[in-house]
C-alpha atoms as a PDB file:
ATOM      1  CA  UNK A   1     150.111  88.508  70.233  1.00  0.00           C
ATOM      2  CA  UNK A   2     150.638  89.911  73.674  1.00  0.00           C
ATOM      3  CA  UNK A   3     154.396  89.934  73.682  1.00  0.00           C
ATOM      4  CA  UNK A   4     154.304  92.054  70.385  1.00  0.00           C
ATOM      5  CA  UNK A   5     152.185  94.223  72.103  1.00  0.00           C
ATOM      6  CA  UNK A   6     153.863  94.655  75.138  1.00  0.00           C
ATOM      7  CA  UNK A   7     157.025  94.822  73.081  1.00  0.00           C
ATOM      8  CA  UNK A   8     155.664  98.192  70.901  1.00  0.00           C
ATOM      9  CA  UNK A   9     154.261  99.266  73.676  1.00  0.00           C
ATOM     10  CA  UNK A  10     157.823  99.357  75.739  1.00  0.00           C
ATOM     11  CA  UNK A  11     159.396 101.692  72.725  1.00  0.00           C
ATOM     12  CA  UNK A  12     157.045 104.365  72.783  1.00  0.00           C
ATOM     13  CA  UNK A  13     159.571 106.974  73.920  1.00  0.00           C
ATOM     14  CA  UNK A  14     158.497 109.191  77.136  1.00  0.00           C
ATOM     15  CA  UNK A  15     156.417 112.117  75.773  1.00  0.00           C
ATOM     16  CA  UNK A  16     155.025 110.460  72.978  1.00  0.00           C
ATOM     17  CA  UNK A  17     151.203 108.258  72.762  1.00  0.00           C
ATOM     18  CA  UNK A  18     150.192 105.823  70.010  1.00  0.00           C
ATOM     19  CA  UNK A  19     146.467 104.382  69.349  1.00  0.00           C
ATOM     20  CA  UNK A  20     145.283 101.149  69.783  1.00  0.00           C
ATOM     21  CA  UNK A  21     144.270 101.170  66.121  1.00  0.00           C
ATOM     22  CA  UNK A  22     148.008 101.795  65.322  1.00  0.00           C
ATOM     23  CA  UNK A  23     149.400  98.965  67.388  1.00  0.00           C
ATOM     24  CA  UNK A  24     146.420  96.759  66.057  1.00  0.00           C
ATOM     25  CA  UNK A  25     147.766  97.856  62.317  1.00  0.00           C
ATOM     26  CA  UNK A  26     151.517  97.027  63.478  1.00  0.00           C
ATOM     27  CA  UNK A  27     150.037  93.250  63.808  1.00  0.00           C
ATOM     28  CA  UNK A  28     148.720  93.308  60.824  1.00  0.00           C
ATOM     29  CA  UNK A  29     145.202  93.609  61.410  1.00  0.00           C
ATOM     30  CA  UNK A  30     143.320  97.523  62.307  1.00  0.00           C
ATOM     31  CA  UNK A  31     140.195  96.010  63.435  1.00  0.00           C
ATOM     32  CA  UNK A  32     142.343  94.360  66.552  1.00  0.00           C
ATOM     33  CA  UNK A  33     142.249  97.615  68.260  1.00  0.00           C
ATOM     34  CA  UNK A  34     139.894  96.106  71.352  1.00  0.00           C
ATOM     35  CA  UNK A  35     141.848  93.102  71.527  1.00  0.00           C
ATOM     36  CA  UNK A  36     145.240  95.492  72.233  1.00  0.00           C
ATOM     37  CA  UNK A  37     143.077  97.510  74.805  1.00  0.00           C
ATOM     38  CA  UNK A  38     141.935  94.245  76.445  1.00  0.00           C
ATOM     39  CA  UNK A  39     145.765  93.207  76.109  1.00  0.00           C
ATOM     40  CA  UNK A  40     146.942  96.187  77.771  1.00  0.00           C
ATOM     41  CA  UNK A  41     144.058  96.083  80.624  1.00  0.00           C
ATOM     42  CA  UNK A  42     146.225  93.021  81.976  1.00  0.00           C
ATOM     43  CA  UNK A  43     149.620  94.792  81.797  1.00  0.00           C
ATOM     44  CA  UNK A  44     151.880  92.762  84.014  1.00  0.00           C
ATOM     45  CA  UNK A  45     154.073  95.364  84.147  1.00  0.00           C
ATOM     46  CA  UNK A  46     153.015  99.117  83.793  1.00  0.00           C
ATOM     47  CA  UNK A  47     156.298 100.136  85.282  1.00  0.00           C
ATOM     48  CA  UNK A  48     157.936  98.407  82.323  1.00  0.00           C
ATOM     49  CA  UNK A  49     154.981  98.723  80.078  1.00  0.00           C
ATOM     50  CA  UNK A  50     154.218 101.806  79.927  1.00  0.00           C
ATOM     51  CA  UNK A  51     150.317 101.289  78.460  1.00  0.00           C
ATOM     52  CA  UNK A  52     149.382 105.199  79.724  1.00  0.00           C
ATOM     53  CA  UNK A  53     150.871 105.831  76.266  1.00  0.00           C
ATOM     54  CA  UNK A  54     148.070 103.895  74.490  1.00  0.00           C
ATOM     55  CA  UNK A  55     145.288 106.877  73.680  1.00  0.00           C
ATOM     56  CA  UNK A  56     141.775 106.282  71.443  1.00  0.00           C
ATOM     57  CA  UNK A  57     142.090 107.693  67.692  1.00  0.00           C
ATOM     58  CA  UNK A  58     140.405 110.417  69.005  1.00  0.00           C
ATOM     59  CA  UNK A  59     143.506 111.228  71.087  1.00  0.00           C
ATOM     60  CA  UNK A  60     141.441 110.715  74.442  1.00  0.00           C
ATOM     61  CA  UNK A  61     142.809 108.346  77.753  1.00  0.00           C
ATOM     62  CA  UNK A  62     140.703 105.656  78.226  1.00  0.00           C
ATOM     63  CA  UNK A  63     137.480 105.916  80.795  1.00  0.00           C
ATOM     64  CA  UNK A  64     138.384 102.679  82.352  1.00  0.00           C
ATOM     65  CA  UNK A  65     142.399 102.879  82.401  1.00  0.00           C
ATOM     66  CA  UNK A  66     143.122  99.902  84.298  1.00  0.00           C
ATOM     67  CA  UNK A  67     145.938 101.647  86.486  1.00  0.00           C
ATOM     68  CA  UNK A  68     143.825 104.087  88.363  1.00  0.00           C
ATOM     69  CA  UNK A  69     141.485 105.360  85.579  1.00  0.00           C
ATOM     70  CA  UNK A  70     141.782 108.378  83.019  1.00  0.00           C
ATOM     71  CA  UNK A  71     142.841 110.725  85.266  1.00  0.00           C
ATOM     72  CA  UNK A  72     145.825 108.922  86.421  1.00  0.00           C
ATOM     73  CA  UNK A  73     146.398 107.934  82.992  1.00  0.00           C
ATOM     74  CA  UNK A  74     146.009 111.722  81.965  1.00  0.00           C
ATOM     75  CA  UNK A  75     147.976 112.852  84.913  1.00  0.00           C
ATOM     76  CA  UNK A  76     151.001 110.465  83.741  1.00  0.00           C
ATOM     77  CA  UNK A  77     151.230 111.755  80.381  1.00  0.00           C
ATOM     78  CA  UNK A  78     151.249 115.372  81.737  1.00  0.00           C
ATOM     79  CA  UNK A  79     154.199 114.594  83.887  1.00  0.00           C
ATOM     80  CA  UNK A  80     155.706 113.493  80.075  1.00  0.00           C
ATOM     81  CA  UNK A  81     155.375 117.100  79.409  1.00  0.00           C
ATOM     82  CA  UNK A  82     151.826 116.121  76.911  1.00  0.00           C
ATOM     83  CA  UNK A  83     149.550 118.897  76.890  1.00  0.00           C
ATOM     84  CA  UNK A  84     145.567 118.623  76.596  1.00  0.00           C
ATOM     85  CA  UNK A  85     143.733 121.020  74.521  1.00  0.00           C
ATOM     86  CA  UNK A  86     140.959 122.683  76.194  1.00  0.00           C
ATOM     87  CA  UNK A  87     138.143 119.800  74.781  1.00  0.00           C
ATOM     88  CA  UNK A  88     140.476 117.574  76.564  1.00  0.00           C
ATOM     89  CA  UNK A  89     142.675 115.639  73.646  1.00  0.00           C
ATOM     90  CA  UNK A  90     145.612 115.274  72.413  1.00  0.00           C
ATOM     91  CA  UNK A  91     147.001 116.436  69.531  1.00  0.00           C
ATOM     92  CA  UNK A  92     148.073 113.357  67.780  1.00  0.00           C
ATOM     93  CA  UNK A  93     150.005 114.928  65.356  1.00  0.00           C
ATOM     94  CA  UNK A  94     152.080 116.873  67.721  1.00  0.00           C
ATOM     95  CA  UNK A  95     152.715 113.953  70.768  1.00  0.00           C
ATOM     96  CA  UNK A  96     151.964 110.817  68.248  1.00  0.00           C
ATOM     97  CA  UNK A  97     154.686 108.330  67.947  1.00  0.00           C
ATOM     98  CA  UNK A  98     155.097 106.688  64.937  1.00  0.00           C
ATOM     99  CA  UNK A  99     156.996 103.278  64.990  1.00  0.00           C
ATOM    100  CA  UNK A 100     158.838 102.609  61.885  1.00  0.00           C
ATOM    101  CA  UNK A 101     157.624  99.198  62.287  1.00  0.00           C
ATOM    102  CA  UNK A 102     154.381 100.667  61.568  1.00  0.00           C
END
């Protein structure tokens, strides 16, 4: 399960998030979506993997990012040119990616 993970996780395209529930639907079950985040907590590789592109359904960065914590995380997507609305999500529909895997 983690290599499919990490392996989604390396196409997101720069500029673009996904949610853990979407990855967690990609392997074929939508109630995985702590298992991804606890996947993604042990990136080996966040240069390679780039898990800042992993957001909450509600379109938030994660509280406990393991990488240097959400404002790193949110500070890595901005340099992707993703903009926050003011209550501090994203909009989903504008930045989501959308595998066609998925």
């Amino acid at each position: 399960m983690k290599k499919r993970v990490y392996e989604f996780v390396k196409a997101i395209p720069e500029g673009k998030v996904v949610t853990y529930g979407q990855i967690a639907e990609y392997l074929g079950n939508k109630n995985l979506a702590r298992a991804v985040g606890n996947i993604l907590h042990q990136n080996p590789d966040p240069m390679k993997i780039p898990c800042h592109r992993v957001v909450n359904a509600k379109g938030q960065v994660a509280d406990n990012f393991a990488f240097g914590g959400a404002e790193m995380q949110r500070k890595k997507l901005e340099q992707e040119g993703i903009i926050f609305e003011a209550n501090g999500k994203i909009n989903l529909k504008k930045y989501g990616y959308i595998n066609n895997e998925i």
